[in-house]
C-alpha atoms as a PDB file:
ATOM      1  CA  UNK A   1     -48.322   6.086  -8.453  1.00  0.00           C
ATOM      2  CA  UNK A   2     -46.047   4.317  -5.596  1.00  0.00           C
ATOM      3  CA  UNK A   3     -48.625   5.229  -2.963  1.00  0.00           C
ATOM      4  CA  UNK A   4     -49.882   1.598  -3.133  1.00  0.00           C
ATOM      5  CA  UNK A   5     -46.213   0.390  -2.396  1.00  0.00           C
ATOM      6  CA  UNK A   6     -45.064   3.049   0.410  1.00  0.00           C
ATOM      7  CA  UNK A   7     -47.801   2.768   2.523  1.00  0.00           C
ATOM      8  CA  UNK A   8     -48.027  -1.253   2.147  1.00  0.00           C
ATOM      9  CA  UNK A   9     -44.343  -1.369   3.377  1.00  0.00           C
ATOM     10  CA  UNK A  10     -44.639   1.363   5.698  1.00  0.00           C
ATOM     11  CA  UNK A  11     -47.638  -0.509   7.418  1.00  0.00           C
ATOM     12  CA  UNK A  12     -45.296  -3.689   7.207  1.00  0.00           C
ATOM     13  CA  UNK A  13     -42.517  -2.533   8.775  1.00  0.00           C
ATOM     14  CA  UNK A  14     -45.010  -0.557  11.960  1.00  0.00           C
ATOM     15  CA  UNK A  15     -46.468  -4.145  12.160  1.00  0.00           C
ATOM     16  CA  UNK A  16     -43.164  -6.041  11.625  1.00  0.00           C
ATOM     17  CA  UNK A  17     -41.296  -3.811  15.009  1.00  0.00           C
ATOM     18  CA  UNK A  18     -44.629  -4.230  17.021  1.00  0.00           C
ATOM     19  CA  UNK A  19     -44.742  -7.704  16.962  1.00  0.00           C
ATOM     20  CA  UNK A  20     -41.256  -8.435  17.752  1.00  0.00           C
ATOM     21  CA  UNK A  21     -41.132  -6.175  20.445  1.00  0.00           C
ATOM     22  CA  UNK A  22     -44.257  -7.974  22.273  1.00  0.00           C
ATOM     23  CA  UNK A  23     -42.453 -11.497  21.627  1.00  0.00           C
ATOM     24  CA  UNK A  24     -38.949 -10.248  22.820  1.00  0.00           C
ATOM     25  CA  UNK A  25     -40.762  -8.539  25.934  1.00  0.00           C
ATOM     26  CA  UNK A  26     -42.676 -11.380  26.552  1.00  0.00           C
ATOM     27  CA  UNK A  27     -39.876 -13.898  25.747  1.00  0.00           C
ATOM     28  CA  UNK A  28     -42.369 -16.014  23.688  1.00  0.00           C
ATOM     29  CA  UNK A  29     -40.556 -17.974  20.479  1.00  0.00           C
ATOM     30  CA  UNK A  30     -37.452 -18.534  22.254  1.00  0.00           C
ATOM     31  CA  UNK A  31     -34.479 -19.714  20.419  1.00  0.00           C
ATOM     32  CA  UNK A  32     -31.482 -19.457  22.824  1.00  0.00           C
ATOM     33  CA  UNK A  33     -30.448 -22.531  23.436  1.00  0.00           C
ATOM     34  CA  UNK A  34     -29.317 -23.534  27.091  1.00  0.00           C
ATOM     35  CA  UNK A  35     -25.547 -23.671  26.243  1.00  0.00           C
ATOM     36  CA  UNK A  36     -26.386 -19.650  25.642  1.00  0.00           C
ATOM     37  CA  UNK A  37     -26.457 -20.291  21.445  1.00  0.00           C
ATOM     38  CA  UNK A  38     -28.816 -19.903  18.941  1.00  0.00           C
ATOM     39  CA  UNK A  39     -30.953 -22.795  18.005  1.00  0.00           C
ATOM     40  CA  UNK A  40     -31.121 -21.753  14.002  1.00  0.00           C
ATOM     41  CA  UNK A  41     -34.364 -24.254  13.349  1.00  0.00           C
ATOM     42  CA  UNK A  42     -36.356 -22.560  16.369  1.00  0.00           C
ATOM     43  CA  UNK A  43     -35.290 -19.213  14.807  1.00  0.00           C
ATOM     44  CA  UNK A  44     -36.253 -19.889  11.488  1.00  0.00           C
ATOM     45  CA  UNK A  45     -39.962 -21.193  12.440  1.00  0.00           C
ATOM     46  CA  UNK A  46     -40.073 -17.792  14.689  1.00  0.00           C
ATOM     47  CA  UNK A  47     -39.164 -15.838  11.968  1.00  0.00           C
ATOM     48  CA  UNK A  48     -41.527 -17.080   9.224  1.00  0.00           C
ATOM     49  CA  UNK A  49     -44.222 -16.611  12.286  1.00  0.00           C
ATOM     50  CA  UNK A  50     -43.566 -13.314  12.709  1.00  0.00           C
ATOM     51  CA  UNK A  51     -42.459 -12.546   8.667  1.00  0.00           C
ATOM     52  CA  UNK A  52     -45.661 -13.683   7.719  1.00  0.00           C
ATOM     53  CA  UNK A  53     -48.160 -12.521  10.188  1.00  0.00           C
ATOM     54  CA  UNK A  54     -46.904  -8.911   9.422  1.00  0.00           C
ATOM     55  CA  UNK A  55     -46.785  -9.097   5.884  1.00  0.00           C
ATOM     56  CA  UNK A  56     -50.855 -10.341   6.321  1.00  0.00           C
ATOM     57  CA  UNK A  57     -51.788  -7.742   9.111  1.00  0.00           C
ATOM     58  CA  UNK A  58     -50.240  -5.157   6.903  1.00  0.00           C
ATOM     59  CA  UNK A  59     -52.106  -6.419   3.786  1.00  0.00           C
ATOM     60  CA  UNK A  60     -55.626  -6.696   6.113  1.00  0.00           C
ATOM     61  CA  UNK A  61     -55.075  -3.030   7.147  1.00  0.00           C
ATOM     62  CA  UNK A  62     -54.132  -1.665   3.802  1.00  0.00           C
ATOM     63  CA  UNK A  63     -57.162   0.185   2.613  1.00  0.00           C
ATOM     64  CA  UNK A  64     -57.885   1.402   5.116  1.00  0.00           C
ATOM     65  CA  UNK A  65     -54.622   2.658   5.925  1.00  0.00           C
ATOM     66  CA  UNK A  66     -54.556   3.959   2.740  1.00  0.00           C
ATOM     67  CA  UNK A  67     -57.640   5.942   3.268  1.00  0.00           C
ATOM     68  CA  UNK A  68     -56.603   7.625   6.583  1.00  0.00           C
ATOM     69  CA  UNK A  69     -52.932   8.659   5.352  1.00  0.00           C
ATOM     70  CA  UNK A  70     -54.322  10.157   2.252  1.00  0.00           C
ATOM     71  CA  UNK A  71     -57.804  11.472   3.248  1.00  0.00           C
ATOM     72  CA  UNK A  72     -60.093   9.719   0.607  1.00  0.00           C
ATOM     73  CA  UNK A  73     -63.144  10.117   0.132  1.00  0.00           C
ATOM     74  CA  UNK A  74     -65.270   7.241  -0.794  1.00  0.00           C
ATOM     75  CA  UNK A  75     -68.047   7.961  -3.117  1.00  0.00           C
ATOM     76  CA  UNK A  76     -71.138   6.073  -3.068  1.00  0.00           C
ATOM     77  CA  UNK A  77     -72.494   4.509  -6.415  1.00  0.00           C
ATOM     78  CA  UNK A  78     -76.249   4.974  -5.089  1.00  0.00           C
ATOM     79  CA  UNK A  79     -75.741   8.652  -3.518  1.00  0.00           C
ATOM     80  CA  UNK A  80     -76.240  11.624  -5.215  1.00  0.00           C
ATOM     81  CA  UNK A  81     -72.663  12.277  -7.179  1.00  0.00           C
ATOM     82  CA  UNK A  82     -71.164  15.252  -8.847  1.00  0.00           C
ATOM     83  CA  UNK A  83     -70.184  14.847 -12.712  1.00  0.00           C
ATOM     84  CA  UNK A  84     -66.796  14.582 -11.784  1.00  0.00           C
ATOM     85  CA  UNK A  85     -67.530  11.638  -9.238  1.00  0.00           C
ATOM     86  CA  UNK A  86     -70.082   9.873 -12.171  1.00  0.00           C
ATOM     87  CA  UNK A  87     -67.200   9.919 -14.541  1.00  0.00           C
ATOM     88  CA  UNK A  88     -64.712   8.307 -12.088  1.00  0.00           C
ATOM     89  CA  UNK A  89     -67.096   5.465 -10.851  1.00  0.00           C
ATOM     90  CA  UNK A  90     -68.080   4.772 -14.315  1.00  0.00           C
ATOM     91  CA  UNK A  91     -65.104   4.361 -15.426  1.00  0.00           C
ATOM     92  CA  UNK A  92     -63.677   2.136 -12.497  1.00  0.00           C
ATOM     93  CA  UNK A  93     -66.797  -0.321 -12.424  1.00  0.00           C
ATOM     94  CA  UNK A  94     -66.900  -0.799 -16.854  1.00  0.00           C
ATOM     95  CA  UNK A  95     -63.327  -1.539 -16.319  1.00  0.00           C
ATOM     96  CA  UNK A  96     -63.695  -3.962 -13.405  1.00  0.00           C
ATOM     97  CA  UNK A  97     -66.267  -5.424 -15.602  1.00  0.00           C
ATOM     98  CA  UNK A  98     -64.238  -6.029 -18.425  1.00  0.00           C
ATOM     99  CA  UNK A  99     -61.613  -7.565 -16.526  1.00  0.00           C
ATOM    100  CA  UNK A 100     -63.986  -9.586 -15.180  1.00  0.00           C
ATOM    101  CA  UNK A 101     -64.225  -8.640 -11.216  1.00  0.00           C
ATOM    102  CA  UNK A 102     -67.648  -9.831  -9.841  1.00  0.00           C
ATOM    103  CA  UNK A 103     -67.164  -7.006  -6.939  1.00  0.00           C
ATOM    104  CA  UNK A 104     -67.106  -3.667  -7.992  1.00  0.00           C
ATOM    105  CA  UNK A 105     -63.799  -2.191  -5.996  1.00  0.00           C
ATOM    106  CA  UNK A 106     -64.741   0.838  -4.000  1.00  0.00           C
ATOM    107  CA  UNK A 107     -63.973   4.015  -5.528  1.00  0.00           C
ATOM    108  CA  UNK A 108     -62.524   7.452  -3.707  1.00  0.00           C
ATOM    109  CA  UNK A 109     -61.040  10.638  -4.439  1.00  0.00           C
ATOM    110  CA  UNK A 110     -58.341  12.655  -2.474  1.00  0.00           C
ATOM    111  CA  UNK A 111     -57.270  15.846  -2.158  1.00  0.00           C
ATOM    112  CA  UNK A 112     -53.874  16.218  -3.268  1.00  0.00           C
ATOM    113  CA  UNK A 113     -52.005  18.311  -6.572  1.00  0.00           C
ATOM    114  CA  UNK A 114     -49.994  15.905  -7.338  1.00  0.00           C
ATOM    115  CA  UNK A 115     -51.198  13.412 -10.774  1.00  0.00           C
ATOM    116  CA  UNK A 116     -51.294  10.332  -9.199  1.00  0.00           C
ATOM    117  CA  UNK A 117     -53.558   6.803  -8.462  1.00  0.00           C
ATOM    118  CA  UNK A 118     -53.762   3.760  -6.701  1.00  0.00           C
ATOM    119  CA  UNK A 119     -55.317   0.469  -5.903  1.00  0.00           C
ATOM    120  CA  UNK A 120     -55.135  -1.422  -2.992  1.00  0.00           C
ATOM    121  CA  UNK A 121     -57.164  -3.778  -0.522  1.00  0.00           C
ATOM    122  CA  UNK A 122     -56.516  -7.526   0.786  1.00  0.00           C
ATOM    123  CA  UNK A 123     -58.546  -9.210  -2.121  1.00  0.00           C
ATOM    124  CA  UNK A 124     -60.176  -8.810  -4.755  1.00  0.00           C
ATOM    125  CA  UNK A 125     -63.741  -9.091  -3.592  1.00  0.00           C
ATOM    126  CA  UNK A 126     -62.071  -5.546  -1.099  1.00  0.00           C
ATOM    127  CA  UNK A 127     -60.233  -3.378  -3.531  1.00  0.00           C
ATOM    128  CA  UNK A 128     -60.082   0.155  -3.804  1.00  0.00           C
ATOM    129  CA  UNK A 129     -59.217   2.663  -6.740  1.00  0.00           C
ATOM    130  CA  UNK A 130     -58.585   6.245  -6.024  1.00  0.00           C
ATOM    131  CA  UNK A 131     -57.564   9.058  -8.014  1.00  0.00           C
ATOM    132  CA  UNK A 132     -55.884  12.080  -6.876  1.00  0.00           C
ATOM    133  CA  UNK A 133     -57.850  15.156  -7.640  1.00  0.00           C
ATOM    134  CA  UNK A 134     -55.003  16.260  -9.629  1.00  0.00           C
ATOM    135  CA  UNK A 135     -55.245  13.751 -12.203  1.00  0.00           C
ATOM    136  CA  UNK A 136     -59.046  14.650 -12.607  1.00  0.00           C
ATOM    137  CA  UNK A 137     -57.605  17.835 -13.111  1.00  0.00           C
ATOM    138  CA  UNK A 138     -54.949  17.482 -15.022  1.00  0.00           C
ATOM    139  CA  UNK A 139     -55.175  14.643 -17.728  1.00  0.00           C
ATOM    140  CA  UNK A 140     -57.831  14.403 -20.078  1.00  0.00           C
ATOM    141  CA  UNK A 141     -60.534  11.472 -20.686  1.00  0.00           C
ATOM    142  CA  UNK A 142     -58.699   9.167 -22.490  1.00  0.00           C
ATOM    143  CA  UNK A 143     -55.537   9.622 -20.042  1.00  0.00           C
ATOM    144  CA  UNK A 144     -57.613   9.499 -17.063  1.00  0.00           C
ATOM    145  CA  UNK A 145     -59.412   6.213 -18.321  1.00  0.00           C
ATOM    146  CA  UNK A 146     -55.796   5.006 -19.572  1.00  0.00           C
ATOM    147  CA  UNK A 147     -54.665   5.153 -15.587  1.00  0.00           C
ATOM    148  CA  UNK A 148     -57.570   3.526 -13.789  1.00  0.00           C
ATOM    149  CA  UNK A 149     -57.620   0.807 -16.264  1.00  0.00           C
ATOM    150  CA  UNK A 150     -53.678   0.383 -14.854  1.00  0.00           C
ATOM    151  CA  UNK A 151     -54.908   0.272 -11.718  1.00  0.00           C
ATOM    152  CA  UNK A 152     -57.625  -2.190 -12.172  1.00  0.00           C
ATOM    153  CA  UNK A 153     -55.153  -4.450 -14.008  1.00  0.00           C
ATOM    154  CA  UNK A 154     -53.278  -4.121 -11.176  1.00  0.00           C
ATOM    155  CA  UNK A 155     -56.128  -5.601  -8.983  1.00  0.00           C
ATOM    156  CA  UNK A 156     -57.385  -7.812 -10.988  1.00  0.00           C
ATOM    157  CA  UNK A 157     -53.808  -9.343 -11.257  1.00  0.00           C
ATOM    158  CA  UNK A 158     -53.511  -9.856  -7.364  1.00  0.00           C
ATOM    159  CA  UNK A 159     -50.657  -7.828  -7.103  1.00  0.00           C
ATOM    160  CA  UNK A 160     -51.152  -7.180  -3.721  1.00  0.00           C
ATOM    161  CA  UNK A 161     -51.773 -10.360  -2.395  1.00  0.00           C
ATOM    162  CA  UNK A 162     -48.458 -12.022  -4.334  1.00  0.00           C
ATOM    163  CA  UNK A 163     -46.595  -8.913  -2.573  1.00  0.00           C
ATOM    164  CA  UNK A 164     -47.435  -9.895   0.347  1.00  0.00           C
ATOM    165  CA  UNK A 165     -46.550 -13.711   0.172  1.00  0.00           C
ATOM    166  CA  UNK A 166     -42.928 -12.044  -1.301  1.00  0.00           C
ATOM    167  CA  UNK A 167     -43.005  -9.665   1.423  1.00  0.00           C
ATOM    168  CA  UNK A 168     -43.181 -12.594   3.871  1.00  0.00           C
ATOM    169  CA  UNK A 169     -40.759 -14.082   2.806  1.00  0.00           C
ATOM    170  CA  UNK A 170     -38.368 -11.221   2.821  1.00  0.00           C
ATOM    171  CA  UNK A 171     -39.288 -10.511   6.320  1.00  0.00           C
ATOM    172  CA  UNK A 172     -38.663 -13.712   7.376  1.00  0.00           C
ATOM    173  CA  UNK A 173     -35.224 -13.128   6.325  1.00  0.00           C
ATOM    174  CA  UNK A 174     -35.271  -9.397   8.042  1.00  0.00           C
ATOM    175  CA  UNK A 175     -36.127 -11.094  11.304  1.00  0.00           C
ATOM    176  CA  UNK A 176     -34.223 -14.450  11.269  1.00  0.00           C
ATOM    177  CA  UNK A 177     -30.950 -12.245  10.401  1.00  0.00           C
ATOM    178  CA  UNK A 178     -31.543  -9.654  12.537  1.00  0.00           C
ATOM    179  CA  UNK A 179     -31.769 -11.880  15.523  1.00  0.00           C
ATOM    180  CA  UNK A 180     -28.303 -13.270  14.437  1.00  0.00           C
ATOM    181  CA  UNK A 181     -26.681 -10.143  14.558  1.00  0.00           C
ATOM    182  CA  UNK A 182     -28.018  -9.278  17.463  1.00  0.00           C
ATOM    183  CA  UNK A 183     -26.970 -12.016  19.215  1.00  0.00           C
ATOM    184  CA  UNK A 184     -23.261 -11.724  17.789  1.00  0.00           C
ATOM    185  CA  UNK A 185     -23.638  -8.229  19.428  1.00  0.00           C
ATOM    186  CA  UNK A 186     -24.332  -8.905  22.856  1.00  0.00           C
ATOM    187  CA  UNK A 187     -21.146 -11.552  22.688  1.00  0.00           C
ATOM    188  CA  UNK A 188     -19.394  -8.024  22.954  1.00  0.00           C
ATOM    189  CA  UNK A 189     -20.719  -6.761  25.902  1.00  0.00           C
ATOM    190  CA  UNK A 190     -20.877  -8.269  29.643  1.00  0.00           C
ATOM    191  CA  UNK A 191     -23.330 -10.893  30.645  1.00  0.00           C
ATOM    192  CA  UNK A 192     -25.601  -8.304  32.363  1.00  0.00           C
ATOM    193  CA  UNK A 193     -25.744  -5.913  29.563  1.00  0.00           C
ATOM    194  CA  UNK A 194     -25.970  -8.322  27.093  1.00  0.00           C
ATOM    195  CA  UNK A 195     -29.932  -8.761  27.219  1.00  0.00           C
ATOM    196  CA  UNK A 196     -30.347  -4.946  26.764  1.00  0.00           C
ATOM    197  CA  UNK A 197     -27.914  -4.517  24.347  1.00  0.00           C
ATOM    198  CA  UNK A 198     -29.636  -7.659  22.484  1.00  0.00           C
ATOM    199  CA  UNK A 199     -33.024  -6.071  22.449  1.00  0.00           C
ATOM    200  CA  UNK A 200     -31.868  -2.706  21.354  1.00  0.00           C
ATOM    201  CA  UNK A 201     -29.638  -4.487  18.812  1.00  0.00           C
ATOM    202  CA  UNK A 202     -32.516  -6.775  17.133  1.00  0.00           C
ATOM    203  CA  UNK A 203     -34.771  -3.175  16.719  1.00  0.00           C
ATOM    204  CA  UNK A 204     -31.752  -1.548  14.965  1.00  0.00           C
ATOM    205  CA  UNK A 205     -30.776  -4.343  12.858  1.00  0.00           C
ATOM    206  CA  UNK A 206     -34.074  -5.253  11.938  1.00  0.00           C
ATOM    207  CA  UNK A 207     -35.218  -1.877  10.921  1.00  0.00           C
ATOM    208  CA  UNK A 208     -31.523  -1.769   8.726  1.00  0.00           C
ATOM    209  CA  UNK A 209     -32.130  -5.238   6.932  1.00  0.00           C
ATOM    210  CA  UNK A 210     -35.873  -3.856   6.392  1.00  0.00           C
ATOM    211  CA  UNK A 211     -34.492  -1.282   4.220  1.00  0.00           C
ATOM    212  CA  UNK A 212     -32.278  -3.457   2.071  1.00  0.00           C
ATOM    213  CA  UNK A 213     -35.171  -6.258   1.818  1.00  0.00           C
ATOM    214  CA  UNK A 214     -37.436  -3.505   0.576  1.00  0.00           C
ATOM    215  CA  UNK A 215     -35.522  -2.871  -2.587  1.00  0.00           C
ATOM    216  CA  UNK A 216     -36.730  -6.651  -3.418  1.00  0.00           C
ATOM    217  CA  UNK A 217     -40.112  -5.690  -3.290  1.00  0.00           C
ATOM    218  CA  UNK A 218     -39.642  -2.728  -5.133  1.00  0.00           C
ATOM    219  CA  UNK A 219     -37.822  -4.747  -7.526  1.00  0.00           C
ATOM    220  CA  UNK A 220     -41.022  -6.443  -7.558  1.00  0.00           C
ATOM    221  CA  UNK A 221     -42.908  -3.564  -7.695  1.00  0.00           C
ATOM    222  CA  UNK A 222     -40.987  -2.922 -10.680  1.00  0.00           C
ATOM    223  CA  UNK A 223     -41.727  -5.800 -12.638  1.00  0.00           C
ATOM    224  CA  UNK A 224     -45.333  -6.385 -12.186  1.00  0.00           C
ATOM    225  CA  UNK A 225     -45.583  -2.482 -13.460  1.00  0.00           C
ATOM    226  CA  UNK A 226     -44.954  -3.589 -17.290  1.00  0.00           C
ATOM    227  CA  UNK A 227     -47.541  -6.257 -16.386  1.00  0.00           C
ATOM    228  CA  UNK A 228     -50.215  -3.642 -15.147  1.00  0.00           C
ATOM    229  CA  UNK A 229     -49.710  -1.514 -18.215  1.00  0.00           C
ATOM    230  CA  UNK A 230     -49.951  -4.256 -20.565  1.00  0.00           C
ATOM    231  CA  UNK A 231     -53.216  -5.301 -18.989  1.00  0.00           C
ATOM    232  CA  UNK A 232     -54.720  -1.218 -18.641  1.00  0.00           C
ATOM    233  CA  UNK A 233     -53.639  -2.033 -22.281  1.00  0.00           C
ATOM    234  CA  UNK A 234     -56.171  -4.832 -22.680  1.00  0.00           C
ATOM    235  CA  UNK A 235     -58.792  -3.035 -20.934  1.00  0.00           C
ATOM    236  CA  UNK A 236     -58.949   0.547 -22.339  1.00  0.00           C
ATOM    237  CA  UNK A 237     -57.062  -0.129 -25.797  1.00  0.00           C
ATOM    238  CA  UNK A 238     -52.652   0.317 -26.262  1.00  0.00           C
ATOM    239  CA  UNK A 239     -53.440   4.050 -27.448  1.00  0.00           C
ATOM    240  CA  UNK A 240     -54.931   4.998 -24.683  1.00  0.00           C
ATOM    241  CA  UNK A 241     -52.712   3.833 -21.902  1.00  0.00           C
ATOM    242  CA  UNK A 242     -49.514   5.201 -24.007  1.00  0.00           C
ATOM    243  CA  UNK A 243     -51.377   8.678 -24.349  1.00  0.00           C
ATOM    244  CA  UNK A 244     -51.472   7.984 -19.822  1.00  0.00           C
ATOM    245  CA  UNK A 245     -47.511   7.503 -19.578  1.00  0.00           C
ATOM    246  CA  UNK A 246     -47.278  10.208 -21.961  1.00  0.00           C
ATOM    247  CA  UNK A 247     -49.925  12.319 -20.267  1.00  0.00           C
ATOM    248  CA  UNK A 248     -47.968  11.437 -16.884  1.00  0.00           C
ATOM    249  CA  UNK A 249     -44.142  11.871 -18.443  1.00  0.00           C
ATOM    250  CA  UNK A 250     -44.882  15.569 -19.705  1.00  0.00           C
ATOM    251  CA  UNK A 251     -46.301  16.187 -16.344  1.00  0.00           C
ATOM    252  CA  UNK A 252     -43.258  14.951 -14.263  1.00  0.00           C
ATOM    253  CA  UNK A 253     -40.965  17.023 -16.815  1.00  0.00           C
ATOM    254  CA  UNK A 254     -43.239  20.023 -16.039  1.00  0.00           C
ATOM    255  CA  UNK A 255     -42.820  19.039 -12.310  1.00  0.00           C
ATOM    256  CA  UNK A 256     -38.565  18.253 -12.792  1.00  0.00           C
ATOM    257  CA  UNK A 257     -38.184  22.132 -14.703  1.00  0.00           C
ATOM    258  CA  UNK A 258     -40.514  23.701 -11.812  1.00  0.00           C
ATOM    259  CA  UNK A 259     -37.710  21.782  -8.648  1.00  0.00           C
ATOM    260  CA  UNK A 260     -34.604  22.377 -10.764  1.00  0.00           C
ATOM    261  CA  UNK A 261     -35.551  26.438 -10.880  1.00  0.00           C
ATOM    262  CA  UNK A 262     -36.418  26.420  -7.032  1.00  0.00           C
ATOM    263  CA  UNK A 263     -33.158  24.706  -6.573  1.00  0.00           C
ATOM    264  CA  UNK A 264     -31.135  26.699  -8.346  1.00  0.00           C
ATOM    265  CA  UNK A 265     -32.307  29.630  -6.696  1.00  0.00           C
ATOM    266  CA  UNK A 266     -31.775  27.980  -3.798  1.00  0.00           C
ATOM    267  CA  UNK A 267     -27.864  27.038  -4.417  1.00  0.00           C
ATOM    268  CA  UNK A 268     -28.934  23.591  -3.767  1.00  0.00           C
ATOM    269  CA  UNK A 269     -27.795  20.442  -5.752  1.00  0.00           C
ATOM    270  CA  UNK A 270     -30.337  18.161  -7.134  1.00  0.00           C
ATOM    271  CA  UNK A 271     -29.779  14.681  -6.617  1.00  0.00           C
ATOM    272  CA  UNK A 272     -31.845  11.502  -8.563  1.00  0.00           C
ATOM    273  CA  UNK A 273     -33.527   9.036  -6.499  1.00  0.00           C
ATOM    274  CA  UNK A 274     -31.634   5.768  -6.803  1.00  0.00           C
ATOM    275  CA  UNK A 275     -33.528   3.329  -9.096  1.00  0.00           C
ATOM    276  CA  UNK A 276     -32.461   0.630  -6.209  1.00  0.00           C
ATOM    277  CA  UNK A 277     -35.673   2.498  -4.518  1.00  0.00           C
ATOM    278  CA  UNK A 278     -37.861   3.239  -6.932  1.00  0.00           C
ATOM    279  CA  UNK A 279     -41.180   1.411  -7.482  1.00  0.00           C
ATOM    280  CA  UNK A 280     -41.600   2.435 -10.389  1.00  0.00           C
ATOM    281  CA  UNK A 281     -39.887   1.526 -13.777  1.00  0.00           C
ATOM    282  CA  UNK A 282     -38.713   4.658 -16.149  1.00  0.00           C
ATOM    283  CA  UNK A 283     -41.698   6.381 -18.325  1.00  0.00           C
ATOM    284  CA  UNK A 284     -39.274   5.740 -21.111  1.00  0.00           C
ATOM    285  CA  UNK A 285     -39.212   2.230 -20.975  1.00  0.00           C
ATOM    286  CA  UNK A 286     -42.826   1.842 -19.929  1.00  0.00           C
ATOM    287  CA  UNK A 287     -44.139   3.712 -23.134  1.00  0.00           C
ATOM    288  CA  UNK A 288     -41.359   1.926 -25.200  1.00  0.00           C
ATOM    289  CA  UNK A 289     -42.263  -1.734 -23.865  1.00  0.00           C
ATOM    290  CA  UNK A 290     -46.111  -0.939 -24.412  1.00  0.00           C
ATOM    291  CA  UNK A 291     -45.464   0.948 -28.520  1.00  0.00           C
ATOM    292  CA  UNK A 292     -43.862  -2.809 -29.031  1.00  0.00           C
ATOM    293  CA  UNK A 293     -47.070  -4.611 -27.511  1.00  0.00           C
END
């Protein structure tokens, strides 16, 4: 259920590069000084500029990047709807209700096997839920209502918008480093290489230090997951959001048994996903943490 995450940071870092390539090309923000050094308090003011206006632009375009990348379908509350589309909006607006959202977030369903949700959108007033058709598949009534009560906790929380004041922040870090490094870089080469090799340089190190900034917003991500399932809790009742992360955790054993034949057939090893870059926190501790609500 990282989708939310991925494409949020993926959109971030598309938005992040584009920007500072049109300032560098266009030399606007400079912070060279004229003794040929860096003027650290024009940096820093570039930096947030840039940090922040990507982290908003990417938060702005995030549902409906969300919907192009993974093909939902929005259903329409006054069409005509199948009983499997009924169910889902149902669901998704007596929820919103009952956390008490005053607009209903749109609803949509994608195509896709995998057991797996998401909510996104820049506020709350422009949220979006969607289910994978998986899940519908998959996990039962009280599972299914379990997860999109997670999700709406997860909207109604304004997870997205404090993600994207953290995620300024980080890239104002990503960029005000980057530029640093950069410019220690080009001390290397001759003068008339050294504006090419800076450019190149701030793209490479800025795409680098966007890596290691994103495992604070996962470590975010993280964190405000206990808080989402404590609040599906709220909304749809402890046992029903446990029987979800159990629901889910039999799944992704079914899913772990299913790779680790393929790959033994295949003679290749398996290896675990760091936690560093994980979204998610372990199913484990997730059911644990909510059994001791």
């Amino acid at each position: 259920m990282g989708k939310r995450i991925f494409y949020f940071l993926l959109t971030n870092v598309l938005v992040l590069l584009t920007i500072s390539i049109i300032f560098s090309v266009t030399g606007a923000g400079n912070y060279i000084n004229a003794q040929g050094g860096i003027d650290f308090g024009a940096l820093l003011i570039f930096s947030a500029i840039i940090g922040f206006s990507g982290s908003f632009i990417s938060l702005a375009m995030s549902r409906w990047m969300a919907k192009k990348m993974m093909g939902v379908r929005v259903i329409d509350p006054n069409g005509a709807m199948s009983s499997e589309e009924q169910m889902v909006v149902e669901k998704v607006h007596r929820l919103s209700r009952a956390a008490g959202l005053t607009h209903m977030p749109q609803v949509g369903i994608y195509h896709s096997p995998e057991v797996n949700a998401f909510a996104t959108g820049p506020t709350k007033k422009r949220s979006l839920v969607a289910v994978s058709s998986g899940l519908l598949h998959q996990m039962d009534d009280d599972a299914i209502e379990g997860v999109i009560a997670h999700e709406i906790a997860h909207v109604a929380n304004g997870d997205m918008v404090t993600m994207t004041l953290l995620q300024g922040v980080v890239n104002t870090f990503v960029v005000f480093l980057a530029r640093i490094a950069a410019w220690v870089a080009s001390r290397f080469v001759k003068e008339e290489m050294a504006p090419i090799v800076h450019f190149v340089a701030v793209i490479v190190f800025q795409i680098a230090f966007s890596i290691l900034g994103s495992m604070v917003v996962f470590a975010f991500s993280r964190h405000r997951e206990f808080h989402a399932d404590r609040g599906g809790a709220d909304l749809a009742g402890k046992d029903k959001m446990v029987h979800a992360l159990q629901t889910l955790k039999a799944y992704s054993n079914r899913m772990k048994g299913e790779e680790q034949t393929a790959i033994a057939t295949m003679k290749i090893n398996n290896r675990r996903k760091s936690a560093l870059f994980s979204t998610h926190p372990d199913l484990d501790d997730r059911i644990s943490r909510l059994q001791a609500k």
